[in-house]
Protein backbone atom coordinates (compact mmCIF):
# COMPACT_ATOMS: atom_id res chain seq x y z
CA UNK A 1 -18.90 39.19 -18.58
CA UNK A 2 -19.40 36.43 -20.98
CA UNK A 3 -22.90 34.64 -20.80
CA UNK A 4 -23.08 31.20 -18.60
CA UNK A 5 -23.16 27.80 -20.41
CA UNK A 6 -25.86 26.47 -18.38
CA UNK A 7 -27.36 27.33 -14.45
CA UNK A 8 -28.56 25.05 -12.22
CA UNK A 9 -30.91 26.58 -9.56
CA UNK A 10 -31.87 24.87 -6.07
CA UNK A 11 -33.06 26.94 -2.98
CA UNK A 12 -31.64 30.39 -2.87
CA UNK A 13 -28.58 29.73 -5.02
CA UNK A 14 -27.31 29.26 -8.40
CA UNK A 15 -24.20 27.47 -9.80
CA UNK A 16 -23.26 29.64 -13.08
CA UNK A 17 -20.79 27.00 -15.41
CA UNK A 18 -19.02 29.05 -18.26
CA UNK A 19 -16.36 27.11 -20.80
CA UNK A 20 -13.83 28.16 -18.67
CA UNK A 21 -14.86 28.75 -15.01
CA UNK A 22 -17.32 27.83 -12.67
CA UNK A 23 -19.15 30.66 -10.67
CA UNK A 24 -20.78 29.51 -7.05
CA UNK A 25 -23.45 32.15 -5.94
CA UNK A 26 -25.92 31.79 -3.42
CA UNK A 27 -28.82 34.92 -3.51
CA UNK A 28 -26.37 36.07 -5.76
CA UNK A 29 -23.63 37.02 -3.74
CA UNK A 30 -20.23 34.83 -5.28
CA UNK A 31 -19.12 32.59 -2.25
CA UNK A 32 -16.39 30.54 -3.79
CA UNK A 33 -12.94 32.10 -5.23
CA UNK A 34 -10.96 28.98 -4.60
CA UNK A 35 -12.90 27.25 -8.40
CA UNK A 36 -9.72 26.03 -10.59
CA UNK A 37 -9.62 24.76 -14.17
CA UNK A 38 -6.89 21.51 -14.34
CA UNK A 39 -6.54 19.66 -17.20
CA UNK A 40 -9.43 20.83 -18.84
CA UNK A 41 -11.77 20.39 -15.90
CA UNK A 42 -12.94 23.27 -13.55
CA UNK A 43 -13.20 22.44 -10.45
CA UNK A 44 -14.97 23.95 -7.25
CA UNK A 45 -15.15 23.15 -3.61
CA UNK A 46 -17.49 20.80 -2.60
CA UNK A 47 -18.74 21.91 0.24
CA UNK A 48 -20.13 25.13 -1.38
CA UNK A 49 -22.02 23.35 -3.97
CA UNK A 50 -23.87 21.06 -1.64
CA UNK A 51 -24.81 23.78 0.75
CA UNK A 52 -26.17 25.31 -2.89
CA UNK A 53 -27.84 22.05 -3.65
CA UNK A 54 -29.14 21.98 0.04
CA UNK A 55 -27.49 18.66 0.36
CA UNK A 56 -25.27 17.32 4.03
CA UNK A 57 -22.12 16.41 3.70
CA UNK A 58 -20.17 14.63 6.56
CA UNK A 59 -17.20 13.28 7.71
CA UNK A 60 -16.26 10.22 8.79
CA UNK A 61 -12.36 10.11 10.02
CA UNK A 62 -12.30 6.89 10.20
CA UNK A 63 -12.84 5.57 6.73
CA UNK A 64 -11.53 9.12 5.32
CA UNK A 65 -14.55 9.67 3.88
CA UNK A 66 -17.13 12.33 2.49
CA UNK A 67 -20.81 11.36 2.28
CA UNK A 68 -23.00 13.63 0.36
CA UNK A 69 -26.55 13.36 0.66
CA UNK A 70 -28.13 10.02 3.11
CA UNK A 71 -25.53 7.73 4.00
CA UNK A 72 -25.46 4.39 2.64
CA UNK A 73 -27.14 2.02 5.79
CA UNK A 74 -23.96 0.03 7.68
CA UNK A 75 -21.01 2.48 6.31
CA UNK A 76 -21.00 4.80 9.61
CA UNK A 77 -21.93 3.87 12.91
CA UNK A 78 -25.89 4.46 13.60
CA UNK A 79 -24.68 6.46 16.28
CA UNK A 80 -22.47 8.74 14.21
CA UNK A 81 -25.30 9.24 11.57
CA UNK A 82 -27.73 9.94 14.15
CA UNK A 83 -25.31 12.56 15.83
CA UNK A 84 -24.52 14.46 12.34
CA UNK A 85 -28.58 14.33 11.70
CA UNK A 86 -29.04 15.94 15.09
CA UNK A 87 -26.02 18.84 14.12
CA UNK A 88 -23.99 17.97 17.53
């Protein structure tokens, strides 16, 4: 297997980037076969590399919207925040 461009390590886990594909481990067991390169650009699902990162992501129906990280203060409900903080 060809070397990795660059790692980034947070936590337990690893993303691997190569020229041509990205690689999503976590203790280094690969989680993520659904990575695609479009248009020059790999791609990989976001979800895996914040739980990498150790970063929430949420949510919110209403506005159709992924947040990543804190929430911007006024774009949810308090309520909503408080209940994704809480992991009900």
């Amino acid at each position: 297997m060809d070397a990795a461009a660059g790692t980034l390590v947070r936590g337990g886990g690893t993303i691997d980037v190569y020229l041509d594909r990205v690689q999503v481990k976590v203790h280094g067991e690969r989680i993520a076969d659904s990575t695609f390169l479009y248009d020059g650009t790999t791609y990989v699902p976001m979800r895996a590399a914040c739980d990498i990162l150790e970063l929430p992501v949420n949510y919110y129906g209403p506005t159709s919207t992924a947040y990543i990280g804190e929430v911007p203060a006024g774009e949810v409900p308090k309520a909503e925040v408080d209940k994704w903080k809480s992991g009900k």
